[in-house]
C-alpha atoms as a PDB file:
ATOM      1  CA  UNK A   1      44.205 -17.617  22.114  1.00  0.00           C
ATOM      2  CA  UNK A   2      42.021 -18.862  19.069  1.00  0.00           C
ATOM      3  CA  UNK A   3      40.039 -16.454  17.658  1.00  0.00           C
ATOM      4  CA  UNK A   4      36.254 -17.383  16.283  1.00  0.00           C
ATOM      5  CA  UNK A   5      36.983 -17.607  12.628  1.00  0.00           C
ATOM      6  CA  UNK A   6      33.648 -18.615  11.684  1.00  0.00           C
ATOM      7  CA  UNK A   7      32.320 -16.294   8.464  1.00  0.00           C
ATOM      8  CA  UNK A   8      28.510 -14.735   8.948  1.00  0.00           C
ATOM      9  CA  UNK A   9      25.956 -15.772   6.711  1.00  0.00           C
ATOM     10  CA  UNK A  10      25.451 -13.160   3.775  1.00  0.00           C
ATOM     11  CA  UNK A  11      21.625 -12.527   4.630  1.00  0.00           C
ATOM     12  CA  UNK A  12      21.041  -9.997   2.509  1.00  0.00           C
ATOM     13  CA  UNK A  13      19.522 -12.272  -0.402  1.00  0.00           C
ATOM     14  CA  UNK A  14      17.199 -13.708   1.323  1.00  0.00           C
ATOM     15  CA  UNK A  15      16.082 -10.342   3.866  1.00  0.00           C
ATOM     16  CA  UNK A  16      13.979  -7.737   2.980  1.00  0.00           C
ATOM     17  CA  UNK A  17      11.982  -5.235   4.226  1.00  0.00           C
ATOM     18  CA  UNK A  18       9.007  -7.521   5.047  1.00  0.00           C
ATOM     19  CA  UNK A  19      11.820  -8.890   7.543  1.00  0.00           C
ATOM     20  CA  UNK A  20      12.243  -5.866   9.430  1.00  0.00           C
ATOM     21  CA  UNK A  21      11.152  -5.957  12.975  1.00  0.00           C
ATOM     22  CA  UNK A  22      10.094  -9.729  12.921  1.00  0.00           C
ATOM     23  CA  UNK A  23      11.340 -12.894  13.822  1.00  0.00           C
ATOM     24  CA  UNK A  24      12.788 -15.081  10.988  1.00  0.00           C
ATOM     25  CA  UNK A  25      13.103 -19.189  10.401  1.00  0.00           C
ATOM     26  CA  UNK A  26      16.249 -20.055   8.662  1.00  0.00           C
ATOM     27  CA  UNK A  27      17.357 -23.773   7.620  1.00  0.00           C
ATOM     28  CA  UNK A  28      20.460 -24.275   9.539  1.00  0.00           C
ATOM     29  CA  UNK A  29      22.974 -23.955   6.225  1.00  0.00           C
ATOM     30  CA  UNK A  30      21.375 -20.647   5.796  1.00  0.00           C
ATOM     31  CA  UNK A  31      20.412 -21.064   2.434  1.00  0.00           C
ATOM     32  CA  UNK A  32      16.250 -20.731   2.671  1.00  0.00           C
ATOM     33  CA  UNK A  33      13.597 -18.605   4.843  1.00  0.00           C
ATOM     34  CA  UNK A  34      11.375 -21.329   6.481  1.00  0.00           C
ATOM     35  CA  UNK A  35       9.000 -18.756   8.135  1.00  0.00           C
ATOM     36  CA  UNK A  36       8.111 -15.317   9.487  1.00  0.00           C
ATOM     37  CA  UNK A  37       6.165 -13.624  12.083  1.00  0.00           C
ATOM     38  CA  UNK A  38       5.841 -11.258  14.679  1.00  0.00           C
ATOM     39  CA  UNK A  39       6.925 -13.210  17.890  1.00  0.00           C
ATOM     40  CA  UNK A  40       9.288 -16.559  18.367  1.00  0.00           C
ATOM     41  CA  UNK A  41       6.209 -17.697  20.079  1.00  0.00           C
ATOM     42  CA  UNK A  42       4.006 -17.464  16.701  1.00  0.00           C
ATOM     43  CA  UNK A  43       6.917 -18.461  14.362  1.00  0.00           C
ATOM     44  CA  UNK A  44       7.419 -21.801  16.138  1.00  0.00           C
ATOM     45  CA  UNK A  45       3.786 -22.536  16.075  1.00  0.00           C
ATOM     46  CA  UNK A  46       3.617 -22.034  12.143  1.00  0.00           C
ATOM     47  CA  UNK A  47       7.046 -24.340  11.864  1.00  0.00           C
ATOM     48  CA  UNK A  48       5.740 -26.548  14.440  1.00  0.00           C
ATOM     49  CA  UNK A  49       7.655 -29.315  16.243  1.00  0.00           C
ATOM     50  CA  UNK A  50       7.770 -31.835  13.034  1.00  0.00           C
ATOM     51  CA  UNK A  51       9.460 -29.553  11.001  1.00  0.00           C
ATOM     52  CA  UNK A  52      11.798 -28.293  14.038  1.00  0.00           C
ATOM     53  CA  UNK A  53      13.057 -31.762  14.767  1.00  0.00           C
ATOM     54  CA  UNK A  54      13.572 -32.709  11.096  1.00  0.00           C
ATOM     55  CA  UNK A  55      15.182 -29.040   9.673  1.00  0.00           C
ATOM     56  CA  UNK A  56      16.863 -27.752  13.145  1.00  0.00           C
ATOM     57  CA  UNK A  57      16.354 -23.713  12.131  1.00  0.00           C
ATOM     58  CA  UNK A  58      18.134 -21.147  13.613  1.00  0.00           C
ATOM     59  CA  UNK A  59      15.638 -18.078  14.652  1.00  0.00           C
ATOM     60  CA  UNK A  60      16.933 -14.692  13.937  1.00  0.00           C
ATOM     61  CA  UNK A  61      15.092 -11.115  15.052  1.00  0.00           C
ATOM     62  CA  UNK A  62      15.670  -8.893  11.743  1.00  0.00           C
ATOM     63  CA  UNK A  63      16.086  -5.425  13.240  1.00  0.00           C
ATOM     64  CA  UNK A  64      14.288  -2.493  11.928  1.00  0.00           C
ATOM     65  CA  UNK A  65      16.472  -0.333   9.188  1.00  0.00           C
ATOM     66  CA  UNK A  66      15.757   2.362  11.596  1.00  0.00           C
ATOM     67  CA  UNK A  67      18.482   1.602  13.458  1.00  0.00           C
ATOM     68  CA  UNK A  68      21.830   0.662  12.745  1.00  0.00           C
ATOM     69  CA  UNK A  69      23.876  -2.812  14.286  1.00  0.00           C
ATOM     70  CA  UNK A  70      27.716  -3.119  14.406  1.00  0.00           C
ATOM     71  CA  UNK A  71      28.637  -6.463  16.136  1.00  0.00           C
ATOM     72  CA  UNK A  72      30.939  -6.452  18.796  1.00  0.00           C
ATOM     73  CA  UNK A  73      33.708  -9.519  18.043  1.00  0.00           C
END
């Protein structure tokens, strides 16, 4: 069986702790924050569909530093 060899992003340049608890626009090579906010449904309305169709962002919910993540692979 072929394992998922794909490497994670290294977020940690571009996250802080404005991030935490919100929902966050990347551009799909992960290299720039395109926009922030509360809810998906806010954070596509401030990227709106132009810039959807022309950058194709991936949407990410930054979880509080409250609590801690360990992905399962």
């Amino acid at each position: 069986m072929k394992k998922n060899t794909r490497n994670a992003p290294n977020l940690s340049k571009l996250l802080d702790k404005s991030h935490e608890d919100k929902w966050v626009a990347f551009t799909s090579n992960y290299k720039k924050v395109l926009a922030t906010s509360a809810t998906i449904t806010e954070l596509i309305q401030k990227l709106g569909k132009e810039k959807i169709v022309s950058e194709k962002p991936v949407f990410y919910k930054v979880p509080s530093s409250r609590y801690s993540f360990s992905p399962v692979a």
